[in-house]
C-alpha atoms as a PDB file:
ATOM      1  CA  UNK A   1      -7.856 -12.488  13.271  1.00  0.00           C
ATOM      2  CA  UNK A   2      -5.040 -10.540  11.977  1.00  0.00           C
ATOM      3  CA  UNK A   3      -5.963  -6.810  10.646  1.00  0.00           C
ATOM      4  CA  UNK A   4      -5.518  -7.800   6.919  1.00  0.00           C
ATOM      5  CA  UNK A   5      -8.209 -10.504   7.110  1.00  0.00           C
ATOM      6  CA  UNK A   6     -10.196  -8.324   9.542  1.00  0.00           C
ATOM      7  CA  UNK A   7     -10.198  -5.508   6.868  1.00  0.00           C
ATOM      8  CA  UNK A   8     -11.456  -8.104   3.919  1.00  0.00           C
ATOM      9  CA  UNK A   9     -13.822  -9.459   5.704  1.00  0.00           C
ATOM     10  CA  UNK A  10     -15.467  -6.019   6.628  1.00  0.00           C
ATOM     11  CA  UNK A  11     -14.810  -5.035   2.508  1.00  0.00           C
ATOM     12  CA  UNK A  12     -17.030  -8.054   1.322  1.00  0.00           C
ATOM     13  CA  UNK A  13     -20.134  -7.071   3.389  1.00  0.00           C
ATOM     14  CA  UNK A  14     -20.085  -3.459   1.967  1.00  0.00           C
ATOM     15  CA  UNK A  15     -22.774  -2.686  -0.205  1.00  0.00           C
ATOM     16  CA  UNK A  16     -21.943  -1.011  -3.519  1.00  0.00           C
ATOM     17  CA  UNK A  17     -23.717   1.379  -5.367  1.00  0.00           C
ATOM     18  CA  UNK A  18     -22.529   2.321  -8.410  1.00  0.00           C
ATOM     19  CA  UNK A  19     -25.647   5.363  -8.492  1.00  0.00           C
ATOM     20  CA  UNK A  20     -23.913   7.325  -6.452  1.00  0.00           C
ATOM     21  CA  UNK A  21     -20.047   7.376  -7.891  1.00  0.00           C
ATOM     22  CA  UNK A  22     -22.163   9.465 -10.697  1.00  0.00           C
ATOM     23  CA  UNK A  23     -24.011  11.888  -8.856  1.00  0.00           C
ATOM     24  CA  UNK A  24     -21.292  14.901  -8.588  1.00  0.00           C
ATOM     25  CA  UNK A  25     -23.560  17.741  -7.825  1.00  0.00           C
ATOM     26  CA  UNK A  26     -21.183  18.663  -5.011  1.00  0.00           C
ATOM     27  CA  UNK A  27     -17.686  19.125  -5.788  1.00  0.00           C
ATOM     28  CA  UNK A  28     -16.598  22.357  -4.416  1.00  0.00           C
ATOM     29  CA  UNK A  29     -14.092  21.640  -1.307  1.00  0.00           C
ATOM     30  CA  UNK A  30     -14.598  20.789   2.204  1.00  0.00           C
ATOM     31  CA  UNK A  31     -11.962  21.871   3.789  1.00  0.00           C
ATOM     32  CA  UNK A  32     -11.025  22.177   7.674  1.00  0.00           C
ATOM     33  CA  UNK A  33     -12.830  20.066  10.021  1.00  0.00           C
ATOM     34  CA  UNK A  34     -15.417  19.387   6.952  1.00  0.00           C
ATOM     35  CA  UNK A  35     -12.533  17.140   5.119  1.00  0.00           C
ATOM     36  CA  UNK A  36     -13.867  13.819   5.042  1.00  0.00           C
ATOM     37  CA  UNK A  37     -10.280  12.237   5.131  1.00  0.00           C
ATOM     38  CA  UNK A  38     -10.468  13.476   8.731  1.00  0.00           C
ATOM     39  CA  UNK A  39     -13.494  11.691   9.879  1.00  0.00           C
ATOM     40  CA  UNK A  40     -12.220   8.334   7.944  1.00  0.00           C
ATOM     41  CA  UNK A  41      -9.080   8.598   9.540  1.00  0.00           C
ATOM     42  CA  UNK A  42     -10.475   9.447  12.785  1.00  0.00           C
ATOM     43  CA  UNK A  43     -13.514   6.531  13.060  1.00  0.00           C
ATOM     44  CA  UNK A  44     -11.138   4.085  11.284  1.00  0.00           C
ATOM     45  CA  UNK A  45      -7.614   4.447  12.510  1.00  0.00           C
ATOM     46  CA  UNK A  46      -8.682   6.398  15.920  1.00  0.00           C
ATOM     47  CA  UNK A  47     -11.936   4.983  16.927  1.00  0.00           C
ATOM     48  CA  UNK A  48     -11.337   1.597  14.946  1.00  0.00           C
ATOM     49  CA  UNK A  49     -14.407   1.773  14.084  1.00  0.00           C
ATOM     50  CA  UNK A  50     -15.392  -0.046  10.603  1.00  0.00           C
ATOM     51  CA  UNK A  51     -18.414   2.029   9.359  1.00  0.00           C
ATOM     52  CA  UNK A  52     -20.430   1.227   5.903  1.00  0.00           C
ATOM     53  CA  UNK A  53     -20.993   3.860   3.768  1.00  0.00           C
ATOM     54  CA  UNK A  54     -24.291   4.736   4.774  1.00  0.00           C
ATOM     55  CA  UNK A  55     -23.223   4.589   8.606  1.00  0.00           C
ATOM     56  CA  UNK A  56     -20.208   6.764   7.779  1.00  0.00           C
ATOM     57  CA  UNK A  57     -22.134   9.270   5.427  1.00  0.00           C
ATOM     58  CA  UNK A  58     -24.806   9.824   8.817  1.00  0.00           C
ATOM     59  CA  UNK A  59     -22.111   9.861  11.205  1.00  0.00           C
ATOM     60  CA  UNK A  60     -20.343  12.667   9.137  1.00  0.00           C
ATOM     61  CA  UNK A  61     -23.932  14.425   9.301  1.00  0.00           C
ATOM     62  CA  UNK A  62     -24.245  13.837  12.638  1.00  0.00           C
ATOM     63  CA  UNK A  63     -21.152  15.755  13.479  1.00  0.00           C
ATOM     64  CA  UNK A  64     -21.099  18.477  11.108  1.00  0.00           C
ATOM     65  CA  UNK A  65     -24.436  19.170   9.766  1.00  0.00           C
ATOM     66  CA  UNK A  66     -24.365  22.793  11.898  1.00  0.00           C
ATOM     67  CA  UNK A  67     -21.060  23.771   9.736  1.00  0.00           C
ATOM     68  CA  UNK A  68     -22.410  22.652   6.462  1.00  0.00           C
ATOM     69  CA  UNK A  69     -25.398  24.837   6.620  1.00  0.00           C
ATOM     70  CA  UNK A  70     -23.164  27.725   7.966  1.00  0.00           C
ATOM     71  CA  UNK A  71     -20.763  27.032   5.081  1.00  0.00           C
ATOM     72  CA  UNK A  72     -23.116  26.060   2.260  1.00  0.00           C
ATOM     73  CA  UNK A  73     -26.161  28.449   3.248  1.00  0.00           C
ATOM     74  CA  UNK A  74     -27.321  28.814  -0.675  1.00  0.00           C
ATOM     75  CA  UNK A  75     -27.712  25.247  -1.280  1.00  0.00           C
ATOM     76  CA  UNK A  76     -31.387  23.695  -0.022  1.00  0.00           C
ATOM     77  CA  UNK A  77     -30.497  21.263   2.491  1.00  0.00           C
ATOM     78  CA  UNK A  78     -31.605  18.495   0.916  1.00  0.00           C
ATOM     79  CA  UNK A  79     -29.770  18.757  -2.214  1.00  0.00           C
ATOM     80  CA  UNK A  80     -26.758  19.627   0.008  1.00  0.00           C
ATOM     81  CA  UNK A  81     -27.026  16.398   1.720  1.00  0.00           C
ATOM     82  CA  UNK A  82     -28.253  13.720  -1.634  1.00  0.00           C
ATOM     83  CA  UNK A  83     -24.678  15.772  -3.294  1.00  0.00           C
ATOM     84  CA  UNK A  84     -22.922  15.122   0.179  1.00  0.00           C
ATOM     85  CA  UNK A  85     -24.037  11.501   0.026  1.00  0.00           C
ATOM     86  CA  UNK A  86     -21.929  10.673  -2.977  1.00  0.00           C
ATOM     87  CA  UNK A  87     -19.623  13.295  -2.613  1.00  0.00           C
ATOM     88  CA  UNK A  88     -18.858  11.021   0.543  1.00  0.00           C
ATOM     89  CA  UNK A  89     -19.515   7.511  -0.791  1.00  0.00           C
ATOM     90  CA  UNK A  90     -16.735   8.071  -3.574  1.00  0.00           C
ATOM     91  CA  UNK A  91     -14.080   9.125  -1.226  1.00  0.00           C
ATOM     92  CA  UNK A  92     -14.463   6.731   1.114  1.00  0.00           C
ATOM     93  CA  UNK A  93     -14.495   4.203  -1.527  1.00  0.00           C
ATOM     94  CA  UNK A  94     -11.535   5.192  -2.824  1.00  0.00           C
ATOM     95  CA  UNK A  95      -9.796   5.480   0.864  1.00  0.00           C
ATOM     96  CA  UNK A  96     -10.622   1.958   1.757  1.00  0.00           C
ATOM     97  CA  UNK A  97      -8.565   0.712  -1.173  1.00  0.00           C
ATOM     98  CA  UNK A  98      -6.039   2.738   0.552  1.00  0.00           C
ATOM     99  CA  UNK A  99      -5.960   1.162   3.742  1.00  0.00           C
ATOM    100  CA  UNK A 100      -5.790  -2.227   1.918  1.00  0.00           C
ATOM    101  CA  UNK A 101      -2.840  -1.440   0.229  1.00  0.00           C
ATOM    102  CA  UNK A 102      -1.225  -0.160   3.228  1.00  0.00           C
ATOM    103  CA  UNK A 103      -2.250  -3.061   5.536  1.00  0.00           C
ATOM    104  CA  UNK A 104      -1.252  -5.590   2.613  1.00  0.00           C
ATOM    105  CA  UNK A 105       2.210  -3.445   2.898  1.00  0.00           C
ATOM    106  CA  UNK A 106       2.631  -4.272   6.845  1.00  0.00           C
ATOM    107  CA  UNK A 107       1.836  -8.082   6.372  1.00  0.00           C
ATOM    108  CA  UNK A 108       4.062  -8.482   3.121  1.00  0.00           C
ATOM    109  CA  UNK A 109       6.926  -6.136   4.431  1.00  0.00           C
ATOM    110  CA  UNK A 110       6.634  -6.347   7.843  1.00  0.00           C
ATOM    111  CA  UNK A 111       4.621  -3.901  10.057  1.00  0.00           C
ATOM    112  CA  UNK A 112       7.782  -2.326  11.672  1.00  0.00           C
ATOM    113  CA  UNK A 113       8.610  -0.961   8.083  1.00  0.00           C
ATOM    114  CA  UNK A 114       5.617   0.216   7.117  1.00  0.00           C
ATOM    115  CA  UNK A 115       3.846   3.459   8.781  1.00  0.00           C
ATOM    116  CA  UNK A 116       0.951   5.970   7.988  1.00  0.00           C
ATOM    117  CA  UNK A 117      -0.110   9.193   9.974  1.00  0.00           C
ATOM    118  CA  UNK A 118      -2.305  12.283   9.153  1.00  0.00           C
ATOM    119  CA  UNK A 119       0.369  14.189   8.158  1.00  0.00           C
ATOM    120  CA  UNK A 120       1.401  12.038   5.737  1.00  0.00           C
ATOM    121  CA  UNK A 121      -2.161  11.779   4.458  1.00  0.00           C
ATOM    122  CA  UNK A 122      -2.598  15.818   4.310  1.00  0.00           C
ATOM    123  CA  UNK A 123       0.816  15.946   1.719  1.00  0.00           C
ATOM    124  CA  UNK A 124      -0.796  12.962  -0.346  1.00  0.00           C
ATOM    125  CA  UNK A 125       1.116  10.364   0.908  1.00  0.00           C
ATOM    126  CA  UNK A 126      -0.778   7.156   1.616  1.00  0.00           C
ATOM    127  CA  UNK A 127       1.998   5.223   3.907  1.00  0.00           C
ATOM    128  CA  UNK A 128       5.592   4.700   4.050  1.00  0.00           C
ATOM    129  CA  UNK A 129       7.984   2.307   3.315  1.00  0.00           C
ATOM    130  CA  UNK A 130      11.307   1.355   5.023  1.00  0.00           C
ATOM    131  CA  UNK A 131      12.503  -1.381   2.542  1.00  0.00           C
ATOM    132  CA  UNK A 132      16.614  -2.232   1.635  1.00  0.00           C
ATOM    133  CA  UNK A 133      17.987   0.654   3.561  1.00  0.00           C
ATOM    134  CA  UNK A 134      15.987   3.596   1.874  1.00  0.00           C
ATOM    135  CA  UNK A 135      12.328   5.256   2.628  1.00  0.00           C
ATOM    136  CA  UNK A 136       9.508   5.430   0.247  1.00  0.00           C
ATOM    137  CA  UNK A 137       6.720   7.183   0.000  1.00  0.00           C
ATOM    138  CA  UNK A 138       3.965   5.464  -1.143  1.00  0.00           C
ATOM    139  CA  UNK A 139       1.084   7.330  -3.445  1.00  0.00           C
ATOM    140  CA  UNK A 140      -2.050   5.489  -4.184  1.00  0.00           C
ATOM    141  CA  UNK A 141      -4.579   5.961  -7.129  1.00  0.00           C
ATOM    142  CA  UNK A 142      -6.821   4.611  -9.625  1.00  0.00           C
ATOM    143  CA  UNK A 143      -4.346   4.124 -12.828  1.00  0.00           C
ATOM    144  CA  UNK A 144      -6.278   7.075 -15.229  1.00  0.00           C
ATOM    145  CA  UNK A 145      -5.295   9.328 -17.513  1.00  0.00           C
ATOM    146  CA  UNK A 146      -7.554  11.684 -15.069  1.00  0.00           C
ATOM    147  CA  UNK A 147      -5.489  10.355 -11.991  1.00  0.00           C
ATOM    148  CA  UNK A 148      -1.810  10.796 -13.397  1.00  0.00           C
ATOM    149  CA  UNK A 149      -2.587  14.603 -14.268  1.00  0.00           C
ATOM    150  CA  UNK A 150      -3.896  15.622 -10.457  1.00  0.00           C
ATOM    151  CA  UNK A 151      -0.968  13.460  -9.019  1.00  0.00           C
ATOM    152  CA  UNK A 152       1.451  15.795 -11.282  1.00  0.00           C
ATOM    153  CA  UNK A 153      -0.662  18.503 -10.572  1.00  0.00           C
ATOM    154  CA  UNK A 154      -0.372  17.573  -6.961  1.00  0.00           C
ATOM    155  CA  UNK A 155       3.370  17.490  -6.877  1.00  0.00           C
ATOM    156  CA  UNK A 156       3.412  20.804  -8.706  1.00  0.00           C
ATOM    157  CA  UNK A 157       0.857  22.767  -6.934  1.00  0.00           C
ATOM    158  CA  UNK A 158       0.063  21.126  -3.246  1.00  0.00           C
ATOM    159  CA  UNK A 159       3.444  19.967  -1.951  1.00  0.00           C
ATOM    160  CA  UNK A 160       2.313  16.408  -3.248  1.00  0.00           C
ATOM    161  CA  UNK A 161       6.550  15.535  -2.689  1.00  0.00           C
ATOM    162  CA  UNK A 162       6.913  17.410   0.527  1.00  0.00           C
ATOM    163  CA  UNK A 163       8.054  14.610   2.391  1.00  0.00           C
ATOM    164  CA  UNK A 164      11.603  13.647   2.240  1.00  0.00           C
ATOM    165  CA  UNK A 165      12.334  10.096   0.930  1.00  0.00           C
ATOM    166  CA  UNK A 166      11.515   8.570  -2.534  1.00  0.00           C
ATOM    167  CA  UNK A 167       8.276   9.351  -3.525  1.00  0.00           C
ATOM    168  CA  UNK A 168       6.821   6.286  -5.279  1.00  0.00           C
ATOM    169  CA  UNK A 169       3.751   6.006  -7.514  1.00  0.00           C
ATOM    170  CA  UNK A 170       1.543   2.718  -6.885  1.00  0.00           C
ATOM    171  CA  UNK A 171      -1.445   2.975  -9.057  1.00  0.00           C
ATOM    172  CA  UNK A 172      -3.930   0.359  -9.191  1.00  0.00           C
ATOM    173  CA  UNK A 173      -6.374  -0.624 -12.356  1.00  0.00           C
ATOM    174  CA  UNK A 174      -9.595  -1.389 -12.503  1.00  0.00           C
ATOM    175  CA  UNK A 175      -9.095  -3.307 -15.549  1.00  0.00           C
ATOM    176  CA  UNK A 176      -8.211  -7.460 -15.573  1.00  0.00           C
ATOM    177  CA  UNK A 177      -5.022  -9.004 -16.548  1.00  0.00           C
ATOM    178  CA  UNK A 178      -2.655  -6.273 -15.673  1.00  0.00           C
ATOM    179  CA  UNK A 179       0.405  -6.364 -13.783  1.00  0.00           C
ATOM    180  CA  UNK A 180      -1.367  -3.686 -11.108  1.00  0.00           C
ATOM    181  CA  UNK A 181      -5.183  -5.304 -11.210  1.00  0.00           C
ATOM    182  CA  UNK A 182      -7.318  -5.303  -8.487  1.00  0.00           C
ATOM    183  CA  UNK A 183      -8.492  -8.459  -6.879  1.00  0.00           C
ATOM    184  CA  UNK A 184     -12.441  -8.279  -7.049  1.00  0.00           C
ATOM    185  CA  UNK A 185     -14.061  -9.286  -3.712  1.00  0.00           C
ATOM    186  CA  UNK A 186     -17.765 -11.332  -4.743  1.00  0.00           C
ATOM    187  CA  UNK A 187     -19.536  -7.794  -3.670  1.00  0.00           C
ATOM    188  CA  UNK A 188     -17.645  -6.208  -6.469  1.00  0.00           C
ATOM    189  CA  UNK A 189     -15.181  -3.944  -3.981  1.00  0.00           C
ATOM    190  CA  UNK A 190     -11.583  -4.220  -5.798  1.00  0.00           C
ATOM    191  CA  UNK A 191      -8.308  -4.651  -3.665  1.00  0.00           C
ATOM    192  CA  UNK A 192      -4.374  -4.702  -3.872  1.00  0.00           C
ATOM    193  CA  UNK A 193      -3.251  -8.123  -4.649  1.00  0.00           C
ATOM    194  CA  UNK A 194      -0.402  -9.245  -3.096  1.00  0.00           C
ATOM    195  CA  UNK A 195       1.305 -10.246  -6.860  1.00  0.00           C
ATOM    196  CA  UNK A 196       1.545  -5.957  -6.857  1.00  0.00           C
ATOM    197  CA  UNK A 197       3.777  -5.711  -4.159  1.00  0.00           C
ATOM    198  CA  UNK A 198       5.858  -8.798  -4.496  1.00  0.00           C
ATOM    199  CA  UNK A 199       6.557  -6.612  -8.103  1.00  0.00           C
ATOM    200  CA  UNK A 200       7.125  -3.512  -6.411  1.00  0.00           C
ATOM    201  CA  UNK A 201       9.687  -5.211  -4.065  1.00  0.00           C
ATOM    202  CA  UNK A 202      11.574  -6.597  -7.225  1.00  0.00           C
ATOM    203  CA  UNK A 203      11.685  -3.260  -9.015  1.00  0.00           C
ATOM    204  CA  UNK A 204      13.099  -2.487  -5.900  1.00  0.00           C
ATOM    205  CA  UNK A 205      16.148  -4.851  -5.576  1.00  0.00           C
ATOM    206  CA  UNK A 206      16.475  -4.175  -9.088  1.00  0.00           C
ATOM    207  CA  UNK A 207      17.204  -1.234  -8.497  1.00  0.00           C
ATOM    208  CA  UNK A 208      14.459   0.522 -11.327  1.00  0.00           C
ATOM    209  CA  UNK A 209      12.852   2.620  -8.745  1.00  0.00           C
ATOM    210  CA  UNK A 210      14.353   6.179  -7.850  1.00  0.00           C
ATOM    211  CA  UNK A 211      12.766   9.088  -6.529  1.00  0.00           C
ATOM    212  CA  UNK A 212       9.235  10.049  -8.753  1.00  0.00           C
ATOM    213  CA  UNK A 213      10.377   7.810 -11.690  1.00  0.00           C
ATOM    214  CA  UNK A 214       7.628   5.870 -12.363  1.00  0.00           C
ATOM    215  CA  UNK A 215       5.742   8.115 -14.786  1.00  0.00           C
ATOM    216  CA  UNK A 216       2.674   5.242 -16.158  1.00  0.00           C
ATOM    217  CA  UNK A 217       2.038   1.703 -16.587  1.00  0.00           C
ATOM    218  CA  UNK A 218       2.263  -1.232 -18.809  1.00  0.00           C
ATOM    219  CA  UNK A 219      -0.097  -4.012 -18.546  1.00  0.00           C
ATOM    220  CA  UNK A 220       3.187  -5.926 -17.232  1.00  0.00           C
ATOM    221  CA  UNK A 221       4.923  -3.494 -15.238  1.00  0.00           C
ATOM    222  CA  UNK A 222       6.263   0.628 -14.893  1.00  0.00           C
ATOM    223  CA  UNK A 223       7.223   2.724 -17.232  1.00  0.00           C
ATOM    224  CA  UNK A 224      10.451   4.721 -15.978  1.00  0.00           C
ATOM    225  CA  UNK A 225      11.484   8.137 -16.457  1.00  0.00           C
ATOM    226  CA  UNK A 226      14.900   9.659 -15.646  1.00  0.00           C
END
């Protein structure tokens, strides 16, 4: 089974639950080996290991329930860890939708010319692109208001364009009948559709996209700056 397919097929047996994406009782950073980027990357990518979100959320405890007392030692442990739950749950929601896009990348462009690697992931950028002799650096989020301000804010403040290349905004909506929609899996999980990047590539050829142009959406395509 190639890794696309292997990838959907573990996305449609996830269990959702919406209850937790609005419990946000712990927001405060977890930084260092407490990032939970690390531990996706390193049970997914590392250990290919394809974990649920409960599995993931006790693994995390597992390993790091000794630092999180050390680090959080005014919060009662079980509110730490019902906060940690979702805290958890909603980032490794939104990181699976990031792995789709960038395994959808390497079957529609090729796997040689697409690449990922924690480094890229610690300056914000999701995977790269070698595409009609130029490098671009792919940045994946939800297509918000909410989203667009911490991606500027990113670019501003944390080094979100560190990386040389084009940096290159992909956001996906949650919303139907849009030129970036999500494909809905029957369990509800939303993922890139292929019509996305067979767009992108176009705007591509086109030759639209420059370096941190794309500055929103239509619902039928980019809107350009520069």
């Amino acid at each position: 089974m190639s890794p696309i397919n292997e990838l959907v097929d573990f996305l449609s047996t996830l269990v959702l639950n919406p209850s937790l994406a609005k419990i946000k009782t712990v927001e405060v950073d977890l930084k260092g080996s407490l990032n939970p980027t690390l531990w996706l990357n390193k049970t997914f990518f590392e250990q290919n290991k394809l974990l649920g979100f409960k599995a993931f959320y006790e693994y995390y405890l597992q390993n790091n329930e000794q630092t999180l007392k050390k680090t959080f030692p005014t919060i009662e442990w079980y509110d730490l860890k019902k906060g940690l739950e979702a805290r958890l749950y909603r980032t490794q929601f939104g990181m699976l939708t990031e792995y789709h896009a960038y395994f959808l990348a390497k079957d529609f462009f090729g796997a040689p010319n697409v690449s990922r690697d924690s480094e890229m992931d610690r300056v914000g950028v999701d995977f790269q692109l070698h595409f009609n002799v130029q490098l671009y650096n792919i940045h994946i989020f939800v297509d918000t208001e909410r989203a667009w301000a911490y991606r500027k804010f990113k670019v501003q403040h944390k080094q979100g364009n560190k990386l040389s290349g084009w940096h290159v905004n992909l956001p996906y909506s949650l919303s139907r009948h849009r030129f970036n929609s999500l494909a809905f899996l029957p369990n509800g999980f939303g993922i890139y559709h292929q019509n996305y990047l067979e767009y992108l590539k176009t705007e591509i050829l086109a030759g639209n996209i420059k370096n941190d142009n794309i500055s929103g959406t239509t619902p039928t395509g980019f809107i350009y700056t520069n």
